[in-house]
N, C-alpha and C. Protein backbone atom coordinates (compact mmCIF):
# COMPACT_ATOMS: atom_id res chain seq x y z
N UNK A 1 7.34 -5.11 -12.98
CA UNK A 1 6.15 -5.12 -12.13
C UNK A 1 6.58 -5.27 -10.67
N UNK A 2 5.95 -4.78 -9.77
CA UNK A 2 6.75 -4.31 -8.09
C UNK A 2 5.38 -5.49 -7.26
N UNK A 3 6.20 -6.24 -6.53
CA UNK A 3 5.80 -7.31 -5.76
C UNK A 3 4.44 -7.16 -5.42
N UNK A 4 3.94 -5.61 -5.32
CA UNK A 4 2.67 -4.89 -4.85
C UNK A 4 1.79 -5.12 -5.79
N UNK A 5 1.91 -5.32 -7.12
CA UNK A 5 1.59 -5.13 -8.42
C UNK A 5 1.09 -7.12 -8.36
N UNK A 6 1.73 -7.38 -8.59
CA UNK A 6 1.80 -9.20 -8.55
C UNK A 6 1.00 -9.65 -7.48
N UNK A 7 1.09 -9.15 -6.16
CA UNK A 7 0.55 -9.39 -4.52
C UNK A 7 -0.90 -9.11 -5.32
N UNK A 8 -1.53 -8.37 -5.55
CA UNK A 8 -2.57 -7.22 -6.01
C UNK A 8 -3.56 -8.21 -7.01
N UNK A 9 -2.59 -8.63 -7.94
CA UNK A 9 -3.08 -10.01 -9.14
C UNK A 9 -3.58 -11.28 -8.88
N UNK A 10 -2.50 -11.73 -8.04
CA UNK A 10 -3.02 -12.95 -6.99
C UNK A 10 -3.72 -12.95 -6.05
N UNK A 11 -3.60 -11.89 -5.37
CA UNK A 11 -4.82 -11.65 -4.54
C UNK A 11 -6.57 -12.03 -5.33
N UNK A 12 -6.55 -11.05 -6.18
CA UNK A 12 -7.86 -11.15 -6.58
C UNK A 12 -8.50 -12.61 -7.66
N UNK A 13 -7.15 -13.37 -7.86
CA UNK A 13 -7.53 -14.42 -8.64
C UNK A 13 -7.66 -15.38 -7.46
N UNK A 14 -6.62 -15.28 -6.42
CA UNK A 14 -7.10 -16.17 -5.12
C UNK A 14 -8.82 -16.07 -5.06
N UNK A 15 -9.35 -14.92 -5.04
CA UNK A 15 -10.68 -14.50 -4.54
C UNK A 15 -11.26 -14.93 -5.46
N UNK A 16 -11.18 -15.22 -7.07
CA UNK A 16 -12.38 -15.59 -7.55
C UNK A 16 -11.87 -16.94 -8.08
N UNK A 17 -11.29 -17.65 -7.79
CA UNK A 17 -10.99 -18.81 -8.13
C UNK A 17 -10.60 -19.90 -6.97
N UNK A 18 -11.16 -20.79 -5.97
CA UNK A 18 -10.85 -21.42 -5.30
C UNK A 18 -9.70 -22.28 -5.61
N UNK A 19 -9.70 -23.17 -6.72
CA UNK A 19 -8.75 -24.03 -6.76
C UNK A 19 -7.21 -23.80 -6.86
N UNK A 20 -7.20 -22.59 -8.14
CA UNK A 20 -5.81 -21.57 -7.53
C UNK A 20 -4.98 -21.28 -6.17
N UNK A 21 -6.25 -20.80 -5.94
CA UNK A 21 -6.19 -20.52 -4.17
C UNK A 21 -5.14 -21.68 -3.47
N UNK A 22 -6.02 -22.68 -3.67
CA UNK A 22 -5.92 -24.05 -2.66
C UNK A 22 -4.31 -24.51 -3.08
N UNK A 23 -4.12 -24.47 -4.64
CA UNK A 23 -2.63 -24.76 -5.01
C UNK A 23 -1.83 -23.93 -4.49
N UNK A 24 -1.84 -22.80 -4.78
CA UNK A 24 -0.98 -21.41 -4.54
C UNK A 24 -0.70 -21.48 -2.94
N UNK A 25 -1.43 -21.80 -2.09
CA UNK A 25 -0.94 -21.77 -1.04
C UNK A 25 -0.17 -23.25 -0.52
N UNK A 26 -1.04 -24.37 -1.18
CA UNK A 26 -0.53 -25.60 -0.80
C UNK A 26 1.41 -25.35 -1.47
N UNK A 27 1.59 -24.75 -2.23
CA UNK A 27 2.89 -24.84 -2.58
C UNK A 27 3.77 -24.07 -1.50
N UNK A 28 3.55 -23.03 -0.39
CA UNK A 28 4.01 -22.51 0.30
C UNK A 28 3.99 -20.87 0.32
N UNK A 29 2.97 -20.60 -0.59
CA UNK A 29 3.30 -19.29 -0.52
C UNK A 29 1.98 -18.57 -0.06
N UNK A 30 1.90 -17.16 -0.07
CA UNK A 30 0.91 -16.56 0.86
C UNK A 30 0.70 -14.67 0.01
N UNK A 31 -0.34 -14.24 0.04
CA UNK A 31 -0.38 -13.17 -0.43
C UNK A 31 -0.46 -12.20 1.28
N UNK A 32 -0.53 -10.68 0.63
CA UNK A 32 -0.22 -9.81 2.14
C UNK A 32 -0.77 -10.05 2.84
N UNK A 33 -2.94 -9.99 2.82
CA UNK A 33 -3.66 -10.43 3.36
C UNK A 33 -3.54 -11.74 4.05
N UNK A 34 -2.75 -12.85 3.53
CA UNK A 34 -2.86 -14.10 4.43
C UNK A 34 -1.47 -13.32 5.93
N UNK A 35 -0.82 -13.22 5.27
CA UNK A 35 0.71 -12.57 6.24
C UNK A 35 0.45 -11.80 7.54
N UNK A 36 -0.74 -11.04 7.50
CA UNK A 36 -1.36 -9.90 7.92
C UNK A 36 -1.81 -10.40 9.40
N UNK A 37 -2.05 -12.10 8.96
CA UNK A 37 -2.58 -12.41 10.12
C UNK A 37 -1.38 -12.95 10.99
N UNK A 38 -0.69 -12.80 10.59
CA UNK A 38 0.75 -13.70 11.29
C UNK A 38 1.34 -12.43 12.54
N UNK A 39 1.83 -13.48 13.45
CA UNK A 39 2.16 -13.04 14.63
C UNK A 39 3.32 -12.34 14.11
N UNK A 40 4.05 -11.29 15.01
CA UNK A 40 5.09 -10.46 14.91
C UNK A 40 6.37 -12.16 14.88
N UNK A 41 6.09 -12.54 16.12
CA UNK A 41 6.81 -13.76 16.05
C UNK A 41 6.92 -14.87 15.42
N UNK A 42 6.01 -14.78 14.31
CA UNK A 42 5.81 -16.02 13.04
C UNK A 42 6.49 -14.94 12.28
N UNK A 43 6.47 -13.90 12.08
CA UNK A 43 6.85 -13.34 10.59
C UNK A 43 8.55 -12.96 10.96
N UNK A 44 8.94 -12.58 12.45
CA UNK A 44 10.56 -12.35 12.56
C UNK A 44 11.12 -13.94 12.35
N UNK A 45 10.55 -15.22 13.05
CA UNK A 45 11.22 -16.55 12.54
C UNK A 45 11.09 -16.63 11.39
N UNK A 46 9.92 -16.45 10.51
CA UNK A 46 10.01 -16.72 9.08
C UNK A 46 11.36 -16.34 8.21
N UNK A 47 11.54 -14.80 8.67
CA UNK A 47 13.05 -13.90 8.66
C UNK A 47 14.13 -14.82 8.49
N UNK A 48 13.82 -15.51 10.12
CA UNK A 48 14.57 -15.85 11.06
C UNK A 48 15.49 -17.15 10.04
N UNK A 49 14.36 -17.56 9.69
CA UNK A 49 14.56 -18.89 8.34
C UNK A 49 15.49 -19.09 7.67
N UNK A 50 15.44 -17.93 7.04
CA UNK A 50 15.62 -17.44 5.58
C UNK A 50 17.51 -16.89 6.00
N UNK A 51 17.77 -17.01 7.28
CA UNK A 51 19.33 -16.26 7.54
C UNK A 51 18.81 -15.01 8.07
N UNK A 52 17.93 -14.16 8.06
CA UNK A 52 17.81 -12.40 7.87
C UNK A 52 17.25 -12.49 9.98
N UNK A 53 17.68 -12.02 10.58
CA UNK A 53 17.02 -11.37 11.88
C UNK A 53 17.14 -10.39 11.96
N UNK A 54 16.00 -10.07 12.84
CA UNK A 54 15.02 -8.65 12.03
C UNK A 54 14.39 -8.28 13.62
N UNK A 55 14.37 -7.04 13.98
CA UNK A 55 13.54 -6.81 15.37
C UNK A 55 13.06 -5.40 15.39
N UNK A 56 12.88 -4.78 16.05
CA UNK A 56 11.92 -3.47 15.65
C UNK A 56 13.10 -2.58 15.28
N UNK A 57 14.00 -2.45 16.45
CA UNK A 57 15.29 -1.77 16.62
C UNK A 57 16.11 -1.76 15.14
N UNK A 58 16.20 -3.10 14.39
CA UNK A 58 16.69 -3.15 13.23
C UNK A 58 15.87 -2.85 12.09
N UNK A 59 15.17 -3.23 12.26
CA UNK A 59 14.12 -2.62 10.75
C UNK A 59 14.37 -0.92 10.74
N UNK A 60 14.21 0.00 12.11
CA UNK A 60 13.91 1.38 12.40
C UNK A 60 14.91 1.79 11.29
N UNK A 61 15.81 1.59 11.56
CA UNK A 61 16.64 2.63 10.04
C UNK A 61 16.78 2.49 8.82
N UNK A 62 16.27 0.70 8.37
CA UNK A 62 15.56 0.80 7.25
C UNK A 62 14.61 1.46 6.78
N UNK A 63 13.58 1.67 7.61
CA UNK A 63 12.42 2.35 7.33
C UNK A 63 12.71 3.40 6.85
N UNK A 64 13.77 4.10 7.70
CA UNK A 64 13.80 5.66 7.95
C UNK A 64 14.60 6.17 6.20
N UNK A 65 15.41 4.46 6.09
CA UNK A 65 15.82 5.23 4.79
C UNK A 65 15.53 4.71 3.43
N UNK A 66 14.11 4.18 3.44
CA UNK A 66 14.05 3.50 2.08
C UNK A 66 12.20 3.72 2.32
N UNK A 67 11.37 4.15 0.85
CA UNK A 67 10.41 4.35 0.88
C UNK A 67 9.37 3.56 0.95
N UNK A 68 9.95 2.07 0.52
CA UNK A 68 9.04 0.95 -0.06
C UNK A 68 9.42 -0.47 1.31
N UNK A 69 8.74 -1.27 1.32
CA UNK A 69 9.31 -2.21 1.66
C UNK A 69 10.15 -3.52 0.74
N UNK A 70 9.76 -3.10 -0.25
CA UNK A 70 10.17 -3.92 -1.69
C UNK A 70 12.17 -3.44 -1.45
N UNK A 71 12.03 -2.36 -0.90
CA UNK A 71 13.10 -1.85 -1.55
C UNK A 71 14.15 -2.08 -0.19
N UNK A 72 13.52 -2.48 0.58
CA UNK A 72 14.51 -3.11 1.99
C UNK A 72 14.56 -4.58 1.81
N UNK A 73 13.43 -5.51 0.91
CA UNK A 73 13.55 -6.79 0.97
C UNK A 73 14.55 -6.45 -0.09
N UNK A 74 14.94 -5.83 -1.40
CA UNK A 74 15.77 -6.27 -2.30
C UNK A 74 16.97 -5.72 -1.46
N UNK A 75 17.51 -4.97 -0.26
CA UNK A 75 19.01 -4.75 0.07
C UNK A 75 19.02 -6.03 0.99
N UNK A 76 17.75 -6.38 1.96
CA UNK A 76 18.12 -7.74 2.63
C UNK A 76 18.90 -8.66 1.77
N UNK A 77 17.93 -8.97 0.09
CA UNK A 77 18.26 -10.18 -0.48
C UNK A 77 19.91 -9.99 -0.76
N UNK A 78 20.02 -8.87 -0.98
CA UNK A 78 21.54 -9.28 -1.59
C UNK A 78 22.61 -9.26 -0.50
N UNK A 79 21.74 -8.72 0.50
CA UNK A 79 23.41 -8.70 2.03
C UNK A 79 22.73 -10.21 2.61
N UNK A 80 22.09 -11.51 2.39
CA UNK A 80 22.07 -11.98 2.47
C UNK A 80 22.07 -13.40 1.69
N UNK A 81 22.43 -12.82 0.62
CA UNK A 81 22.47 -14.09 -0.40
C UNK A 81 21.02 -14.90 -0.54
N UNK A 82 19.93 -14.47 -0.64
CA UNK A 82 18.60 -14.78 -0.46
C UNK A 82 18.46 -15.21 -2.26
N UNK A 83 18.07 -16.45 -2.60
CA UNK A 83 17.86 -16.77 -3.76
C UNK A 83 16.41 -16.30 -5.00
N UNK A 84 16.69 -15.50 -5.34
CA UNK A 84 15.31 -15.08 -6.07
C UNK A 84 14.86 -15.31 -6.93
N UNK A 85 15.10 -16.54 -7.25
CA UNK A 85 14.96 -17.41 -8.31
C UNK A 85 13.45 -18.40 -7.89
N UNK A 86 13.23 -18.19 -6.40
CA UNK A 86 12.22 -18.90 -6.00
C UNK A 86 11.21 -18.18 -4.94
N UNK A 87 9.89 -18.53 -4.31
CA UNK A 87 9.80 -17.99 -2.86
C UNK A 87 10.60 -16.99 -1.96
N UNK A 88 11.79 -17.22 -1.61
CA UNK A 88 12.20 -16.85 -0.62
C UNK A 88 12.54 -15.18 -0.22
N UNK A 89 12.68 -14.86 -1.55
CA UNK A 89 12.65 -13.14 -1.91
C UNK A 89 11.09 -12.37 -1.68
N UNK A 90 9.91 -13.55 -2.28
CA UNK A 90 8.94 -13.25 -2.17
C UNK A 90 8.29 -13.18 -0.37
N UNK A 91 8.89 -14.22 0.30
CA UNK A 91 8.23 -13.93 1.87
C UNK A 91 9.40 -13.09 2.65
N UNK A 92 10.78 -12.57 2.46
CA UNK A 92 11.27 -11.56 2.69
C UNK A 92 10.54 -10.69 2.53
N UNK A 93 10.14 -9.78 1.19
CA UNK A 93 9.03 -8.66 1.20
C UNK A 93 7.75 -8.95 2.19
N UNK A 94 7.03 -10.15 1.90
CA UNK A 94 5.53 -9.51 2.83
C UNK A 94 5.79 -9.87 4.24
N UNK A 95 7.08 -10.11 4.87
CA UNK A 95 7.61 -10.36 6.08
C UNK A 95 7.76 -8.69 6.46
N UNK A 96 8.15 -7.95 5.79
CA UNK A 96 8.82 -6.61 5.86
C UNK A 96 8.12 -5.72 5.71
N UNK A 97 6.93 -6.15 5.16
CA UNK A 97 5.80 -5.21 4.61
C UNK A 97 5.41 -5.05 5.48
N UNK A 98 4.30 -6.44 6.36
CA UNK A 98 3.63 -6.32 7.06
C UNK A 98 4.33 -5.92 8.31
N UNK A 99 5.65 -6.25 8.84
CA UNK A 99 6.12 -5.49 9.92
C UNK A 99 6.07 -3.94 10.33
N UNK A 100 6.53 -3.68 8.96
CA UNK A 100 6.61 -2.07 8.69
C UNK A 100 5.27 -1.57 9.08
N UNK A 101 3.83 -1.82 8.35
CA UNK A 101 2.79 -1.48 8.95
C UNK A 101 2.22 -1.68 10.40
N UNK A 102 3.09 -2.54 11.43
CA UNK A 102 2.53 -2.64 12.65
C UNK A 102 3.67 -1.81 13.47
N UNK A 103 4.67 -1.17 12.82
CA UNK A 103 6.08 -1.06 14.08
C UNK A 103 6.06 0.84 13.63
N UNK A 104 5.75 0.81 12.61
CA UNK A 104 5.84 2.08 12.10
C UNK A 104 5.20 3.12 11.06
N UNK A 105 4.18 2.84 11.88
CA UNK A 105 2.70 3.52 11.14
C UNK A 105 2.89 4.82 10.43
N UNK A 106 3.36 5.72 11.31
CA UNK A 106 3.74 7.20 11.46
C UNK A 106 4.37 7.45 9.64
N UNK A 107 5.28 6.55 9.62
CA UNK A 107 6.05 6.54 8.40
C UNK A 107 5.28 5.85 7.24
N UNK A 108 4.29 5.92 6.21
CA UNK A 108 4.13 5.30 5.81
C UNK A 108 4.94 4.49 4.43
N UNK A 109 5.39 3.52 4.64
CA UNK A 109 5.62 3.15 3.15
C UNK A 109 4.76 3.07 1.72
N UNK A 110 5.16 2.78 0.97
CA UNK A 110 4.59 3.00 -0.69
C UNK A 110 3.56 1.94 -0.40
N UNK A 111 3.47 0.85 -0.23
CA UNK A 111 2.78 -0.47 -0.08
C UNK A 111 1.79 0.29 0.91
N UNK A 112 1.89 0.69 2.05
CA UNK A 112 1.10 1.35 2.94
C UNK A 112 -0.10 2.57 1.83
N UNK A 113 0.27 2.91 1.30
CA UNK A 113 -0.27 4.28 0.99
C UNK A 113 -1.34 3.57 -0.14
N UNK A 114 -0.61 2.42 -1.32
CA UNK A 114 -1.32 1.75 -2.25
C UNK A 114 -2.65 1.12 -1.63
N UNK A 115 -2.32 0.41 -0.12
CA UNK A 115 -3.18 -0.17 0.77
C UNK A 115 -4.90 0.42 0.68
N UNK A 116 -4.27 1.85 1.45
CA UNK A 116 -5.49 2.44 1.33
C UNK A 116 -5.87 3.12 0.56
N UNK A 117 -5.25 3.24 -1.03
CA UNK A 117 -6.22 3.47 -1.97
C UNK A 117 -7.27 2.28 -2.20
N UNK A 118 -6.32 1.18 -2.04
CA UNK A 118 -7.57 0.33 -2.36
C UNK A 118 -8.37 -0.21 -1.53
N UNK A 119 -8.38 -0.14 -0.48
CA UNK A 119 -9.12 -0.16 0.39
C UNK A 119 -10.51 0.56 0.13
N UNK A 120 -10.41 1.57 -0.05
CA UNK A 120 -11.19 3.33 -0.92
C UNK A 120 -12.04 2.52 -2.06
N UNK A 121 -11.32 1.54 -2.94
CA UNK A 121 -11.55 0.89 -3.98
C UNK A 121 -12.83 -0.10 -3.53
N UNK A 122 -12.47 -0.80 -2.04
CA UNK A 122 -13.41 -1.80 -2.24
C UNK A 122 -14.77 -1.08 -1.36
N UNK A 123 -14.78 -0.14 -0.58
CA UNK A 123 -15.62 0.60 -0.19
C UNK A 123 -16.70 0.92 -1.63
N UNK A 124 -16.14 1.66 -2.12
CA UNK A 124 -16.71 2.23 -3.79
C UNK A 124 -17.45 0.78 -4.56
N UNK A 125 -17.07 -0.28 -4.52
CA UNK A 125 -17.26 -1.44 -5.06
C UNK A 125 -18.77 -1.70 -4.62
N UNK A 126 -18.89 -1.18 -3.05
CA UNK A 126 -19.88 -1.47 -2.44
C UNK A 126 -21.20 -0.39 -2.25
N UNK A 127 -20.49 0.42 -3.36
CA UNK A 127 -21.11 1.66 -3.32
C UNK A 127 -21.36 2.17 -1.77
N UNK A 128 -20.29 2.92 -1.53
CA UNK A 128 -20.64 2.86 0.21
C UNK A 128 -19.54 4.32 -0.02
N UNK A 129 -19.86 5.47 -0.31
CA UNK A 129 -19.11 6.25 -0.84
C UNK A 129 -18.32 7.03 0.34
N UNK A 130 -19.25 7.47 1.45
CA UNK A 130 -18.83 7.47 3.00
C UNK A 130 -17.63 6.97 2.93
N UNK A 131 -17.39 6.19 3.43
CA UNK A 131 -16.37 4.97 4.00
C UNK A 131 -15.14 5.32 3.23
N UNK A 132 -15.37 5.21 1.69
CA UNK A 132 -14.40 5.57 0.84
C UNK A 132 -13.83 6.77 1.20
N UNK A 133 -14.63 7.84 1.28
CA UNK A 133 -14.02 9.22 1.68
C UNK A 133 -13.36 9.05 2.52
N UNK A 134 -13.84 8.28 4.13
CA UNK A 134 -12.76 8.14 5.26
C UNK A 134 -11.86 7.90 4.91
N UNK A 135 -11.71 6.44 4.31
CA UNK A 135 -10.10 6.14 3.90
C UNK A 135 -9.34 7.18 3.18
N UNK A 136 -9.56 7.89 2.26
CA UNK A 136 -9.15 8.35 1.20
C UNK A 136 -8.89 9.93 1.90
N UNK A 137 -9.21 10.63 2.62
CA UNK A 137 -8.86 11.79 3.38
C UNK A 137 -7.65 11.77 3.81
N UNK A 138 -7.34 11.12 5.09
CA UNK A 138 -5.83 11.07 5.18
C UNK A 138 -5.00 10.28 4.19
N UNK A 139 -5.38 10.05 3.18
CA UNK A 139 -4.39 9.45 2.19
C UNK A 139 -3.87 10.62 1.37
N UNK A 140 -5.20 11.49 1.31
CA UNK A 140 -4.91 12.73 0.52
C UNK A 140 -3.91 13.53 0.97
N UNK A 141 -3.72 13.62 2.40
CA UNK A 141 -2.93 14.57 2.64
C UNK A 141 -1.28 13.89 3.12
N UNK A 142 -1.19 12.91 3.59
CA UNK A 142 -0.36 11.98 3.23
C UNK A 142 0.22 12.39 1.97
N UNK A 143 -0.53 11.99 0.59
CA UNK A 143 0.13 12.31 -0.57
C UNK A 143 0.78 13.57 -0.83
N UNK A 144 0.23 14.61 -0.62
CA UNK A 144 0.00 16.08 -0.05
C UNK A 144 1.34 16.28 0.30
N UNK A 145 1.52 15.83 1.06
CA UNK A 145 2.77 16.39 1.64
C UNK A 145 4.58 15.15 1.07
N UNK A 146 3.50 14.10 0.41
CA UNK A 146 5.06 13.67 -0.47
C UNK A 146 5.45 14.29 -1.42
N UNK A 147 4.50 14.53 -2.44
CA UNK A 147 4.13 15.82 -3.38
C UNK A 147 4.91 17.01 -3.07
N UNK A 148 4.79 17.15 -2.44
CA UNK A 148 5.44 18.39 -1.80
C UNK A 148 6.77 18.04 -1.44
N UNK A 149 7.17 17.64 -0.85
CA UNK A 149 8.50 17.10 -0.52
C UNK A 149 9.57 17.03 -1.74
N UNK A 150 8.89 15.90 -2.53
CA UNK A 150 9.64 15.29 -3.77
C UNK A 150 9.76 16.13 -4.85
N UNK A 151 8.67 17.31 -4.95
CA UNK A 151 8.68 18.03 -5.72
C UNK A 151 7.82 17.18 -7.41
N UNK A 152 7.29 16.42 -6.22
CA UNK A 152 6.31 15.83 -8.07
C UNK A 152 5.30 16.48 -8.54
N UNK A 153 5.86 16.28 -9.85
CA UNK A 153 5.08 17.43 -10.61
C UNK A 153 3.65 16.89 -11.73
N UNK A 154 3.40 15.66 -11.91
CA UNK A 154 2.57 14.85 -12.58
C UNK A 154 1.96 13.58 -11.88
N UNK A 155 0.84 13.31 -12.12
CA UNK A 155 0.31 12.50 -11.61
C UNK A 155 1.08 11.06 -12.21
N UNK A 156 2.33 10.86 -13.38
CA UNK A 156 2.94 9.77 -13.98
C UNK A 156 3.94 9.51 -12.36
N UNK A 157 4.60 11.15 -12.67
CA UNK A 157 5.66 10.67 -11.07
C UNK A 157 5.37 10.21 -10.03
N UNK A 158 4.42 10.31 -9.60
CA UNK A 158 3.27 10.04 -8.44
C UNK A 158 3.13 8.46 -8.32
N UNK A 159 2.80 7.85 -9.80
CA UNK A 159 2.33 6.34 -9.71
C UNK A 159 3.80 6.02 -9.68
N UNK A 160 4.70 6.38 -10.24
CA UNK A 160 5.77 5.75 -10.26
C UNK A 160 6.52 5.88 -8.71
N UNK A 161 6.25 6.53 -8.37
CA UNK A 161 6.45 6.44 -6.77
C UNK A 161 5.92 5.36 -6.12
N UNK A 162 4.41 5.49 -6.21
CA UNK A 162 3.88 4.81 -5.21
C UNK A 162 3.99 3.19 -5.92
N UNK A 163 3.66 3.20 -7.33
CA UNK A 163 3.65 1.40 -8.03
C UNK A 163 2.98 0.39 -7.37
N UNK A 164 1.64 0.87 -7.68
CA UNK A 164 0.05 0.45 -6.90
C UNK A 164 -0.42 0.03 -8.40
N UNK A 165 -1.64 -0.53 -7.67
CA UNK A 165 -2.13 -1.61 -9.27
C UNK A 165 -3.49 -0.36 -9.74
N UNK A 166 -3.34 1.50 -9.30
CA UNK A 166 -4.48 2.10 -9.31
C UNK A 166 -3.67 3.07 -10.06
N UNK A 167 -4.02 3.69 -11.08
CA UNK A 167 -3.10 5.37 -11.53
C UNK A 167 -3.75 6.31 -10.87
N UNK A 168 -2.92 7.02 -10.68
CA UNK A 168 -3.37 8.40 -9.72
C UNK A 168 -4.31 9.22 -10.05
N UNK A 169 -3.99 9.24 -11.65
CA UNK A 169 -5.31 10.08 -12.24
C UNK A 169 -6.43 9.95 -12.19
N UNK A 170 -7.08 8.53 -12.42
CA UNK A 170 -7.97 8.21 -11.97
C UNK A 170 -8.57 7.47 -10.62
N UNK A 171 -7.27 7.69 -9.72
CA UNK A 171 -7.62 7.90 -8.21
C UNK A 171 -8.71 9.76 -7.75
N UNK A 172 -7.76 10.11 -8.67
CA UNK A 172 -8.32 11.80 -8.22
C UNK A 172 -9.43 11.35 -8.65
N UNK A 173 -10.28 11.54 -9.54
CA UNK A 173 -11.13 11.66 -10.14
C UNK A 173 -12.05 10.94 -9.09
N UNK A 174 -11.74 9.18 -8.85
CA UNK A 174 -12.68 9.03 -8.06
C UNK A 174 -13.03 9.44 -6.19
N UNK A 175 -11.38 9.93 -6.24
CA UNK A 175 -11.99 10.59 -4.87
C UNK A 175 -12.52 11.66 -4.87
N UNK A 176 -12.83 12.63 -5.91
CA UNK A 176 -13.88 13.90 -5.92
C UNK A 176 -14.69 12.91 -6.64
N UNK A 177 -15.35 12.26 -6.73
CA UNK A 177 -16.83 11.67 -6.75
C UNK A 177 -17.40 11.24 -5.07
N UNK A 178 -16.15 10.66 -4.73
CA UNK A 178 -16.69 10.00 -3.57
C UNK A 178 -16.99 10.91 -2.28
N UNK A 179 -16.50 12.13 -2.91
CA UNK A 179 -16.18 13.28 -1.86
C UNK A 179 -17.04 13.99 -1.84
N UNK A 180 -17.59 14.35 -3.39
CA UNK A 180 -19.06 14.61 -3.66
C UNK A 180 -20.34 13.72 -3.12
N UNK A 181 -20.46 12.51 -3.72
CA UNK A 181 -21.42 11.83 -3.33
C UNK A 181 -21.72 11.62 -1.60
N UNK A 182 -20.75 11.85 -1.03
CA UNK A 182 -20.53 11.29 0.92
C UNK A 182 -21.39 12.97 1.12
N UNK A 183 -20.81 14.30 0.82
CA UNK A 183 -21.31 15.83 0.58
C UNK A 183 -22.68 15.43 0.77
N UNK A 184 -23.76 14.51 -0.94
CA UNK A 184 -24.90 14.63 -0.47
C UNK A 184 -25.93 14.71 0.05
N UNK A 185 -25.00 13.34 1.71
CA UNK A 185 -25.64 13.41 2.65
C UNK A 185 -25.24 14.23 3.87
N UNK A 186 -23.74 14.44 3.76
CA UNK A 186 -23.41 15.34 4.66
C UNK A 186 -22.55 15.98 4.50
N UNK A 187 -23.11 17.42 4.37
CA UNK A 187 -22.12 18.44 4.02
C UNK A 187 -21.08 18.69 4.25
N UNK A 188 -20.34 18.31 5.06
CA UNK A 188 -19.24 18.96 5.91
C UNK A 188 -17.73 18.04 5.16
N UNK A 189 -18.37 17.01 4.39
CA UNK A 189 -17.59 16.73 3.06
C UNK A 189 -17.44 17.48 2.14
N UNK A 190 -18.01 18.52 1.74
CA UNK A 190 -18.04 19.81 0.46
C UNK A 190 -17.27 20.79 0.62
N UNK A 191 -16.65 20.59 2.04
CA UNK A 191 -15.82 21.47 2.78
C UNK A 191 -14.83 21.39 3.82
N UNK A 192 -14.08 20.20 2.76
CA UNK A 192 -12.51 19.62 3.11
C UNK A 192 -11.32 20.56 2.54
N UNK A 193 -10.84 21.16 3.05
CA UNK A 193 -9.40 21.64 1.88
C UNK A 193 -10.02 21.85 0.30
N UNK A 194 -8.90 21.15 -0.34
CA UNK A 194 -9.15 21.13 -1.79
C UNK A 194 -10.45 20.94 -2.25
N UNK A 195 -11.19 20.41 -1.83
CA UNK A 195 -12.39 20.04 -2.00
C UNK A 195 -13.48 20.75 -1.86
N UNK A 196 -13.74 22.50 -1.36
CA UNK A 196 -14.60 22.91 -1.32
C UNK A 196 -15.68 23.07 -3.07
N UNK A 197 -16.24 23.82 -3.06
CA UNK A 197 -17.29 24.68 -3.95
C UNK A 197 -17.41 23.27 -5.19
N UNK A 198 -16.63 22.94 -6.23
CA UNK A 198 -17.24 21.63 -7.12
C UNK A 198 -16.42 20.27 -6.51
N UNK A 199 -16.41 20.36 -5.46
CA UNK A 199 -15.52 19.01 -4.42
C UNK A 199 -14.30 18.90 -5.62
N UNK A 200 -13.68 19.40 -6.45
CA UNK A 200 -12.50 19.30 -6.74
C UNK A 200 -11.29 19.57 -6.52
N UNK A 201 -9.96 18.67 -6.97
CA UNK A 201 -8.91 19.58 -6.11
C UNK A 201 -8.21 20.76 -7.01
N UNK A 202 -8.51 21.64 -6.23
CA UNK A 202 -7.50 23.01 -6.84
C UNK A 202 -6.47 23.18 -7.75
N UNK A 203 -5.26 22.27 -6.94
CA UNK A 203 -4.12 22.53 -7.08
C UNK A 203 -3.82 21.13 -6.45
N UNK A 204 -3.04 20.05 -7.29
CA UNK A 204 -3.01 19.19 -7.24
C UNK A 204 -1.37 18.65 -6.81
N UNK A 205 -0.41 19.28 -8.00
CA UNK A 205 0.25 19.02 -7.84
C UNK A 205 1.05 20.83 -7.86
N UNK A 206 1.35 21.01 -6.28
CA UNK A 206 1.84 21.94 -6.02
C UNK A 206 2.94 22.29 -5.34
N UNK A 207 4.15 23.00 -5.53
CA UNK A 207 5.44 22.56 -4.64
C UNK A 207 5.03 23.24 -2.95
């Protein structure tokens, strides 16, 4: 299970369970959303802590060569002897996560891309199908063009790429609902790319 997967679990038991909550953090630890709010300069000392210094300049070629942020906290942990037996592996990742999303948007990582599916997710929750579409447009083509890149050919390779707590298959599905339903009030959703004539996509997975 990928830190995103676990982050994703606790998150939502934080949300419906206060007392969890209140332990889980009283012990020292924090899900993305709490991290999110942390200064660039709380989250490089946190780094800073742990042995690892970290600045935009140094993260940049991590980014450039690893898809995930999971997957730069596990080369930190081991060029730093980072113990993962406890915490400390765990606030390496959402130290790295959340950096990555403020220093280097352009690029998105896997954690980035899972983000705003679910994001899409809690829009839909609210039946607010609009909103969902926004998010979920440039995600589409985002995907679009990893798809393309990687040469993935199934919506299995796809989740296993991205290793979000959503399967892709039934991501599609609900973004041609949401793509449809946003259409009923305004057309100019019925006539996105893939999405014209039954708001479905064409050609999904295409090299």
């Amino acid at each position: 299970m990928s830190y995103l997967e676990i982050n994703g679990i606790v998150t939502n038991r934080c949300r419906k369970d206060a007392a969890y909550a209140r332990d889980f953090r009283k012990a020292g630890r924090s899900v993305l959303d709490d991290v999110r709010g942390l200064s660039d300069e709380e989250l490089i000392g946190k780094l800073a802590s742990l042995g690892i210094q970290m600045s935009k300049s140094e993260l940049e070629p991590l980014v450039q060569s690893h898809d995930s942020a999971e997957s730069i906290a596990c080369q930190l942990d081991d060029e730093n002897d980072i113990d993962t037996s406890d915490f400390a592996s765990e606030w390496v990742w959402l130290s790295v996560c959340a950096l990555w999303e403020r220093w280097f948007p352009e690029k998105p990582s896997t954690e980035m891309l899972a983000e705003e599916m679910r994001k899409g997710y809690r829009f839909m929750e609210e039946d607010n199908e609009k909103d969902a579409a926004d998010v979920w447009l440039p995600l589409w083509e985002k995907l679009k063009v990893i798809i393309q890149a990687r040469g993935i050919q199934s919506p299995d390779e796809l989740d296993s790429y991205i290793r979000g707590s959503q399967f892709v298959s039934n991501w599609v599905s609900d973004f041609r609902d949401a793509m449809w339903n946003a259409g009923l009030k305004e057309k100019e959703y019925h006539s996105f790319g893939n999405f014209q004539d039954s708001c479905r996509p064409r050609v999904i997975y295409a090299a």
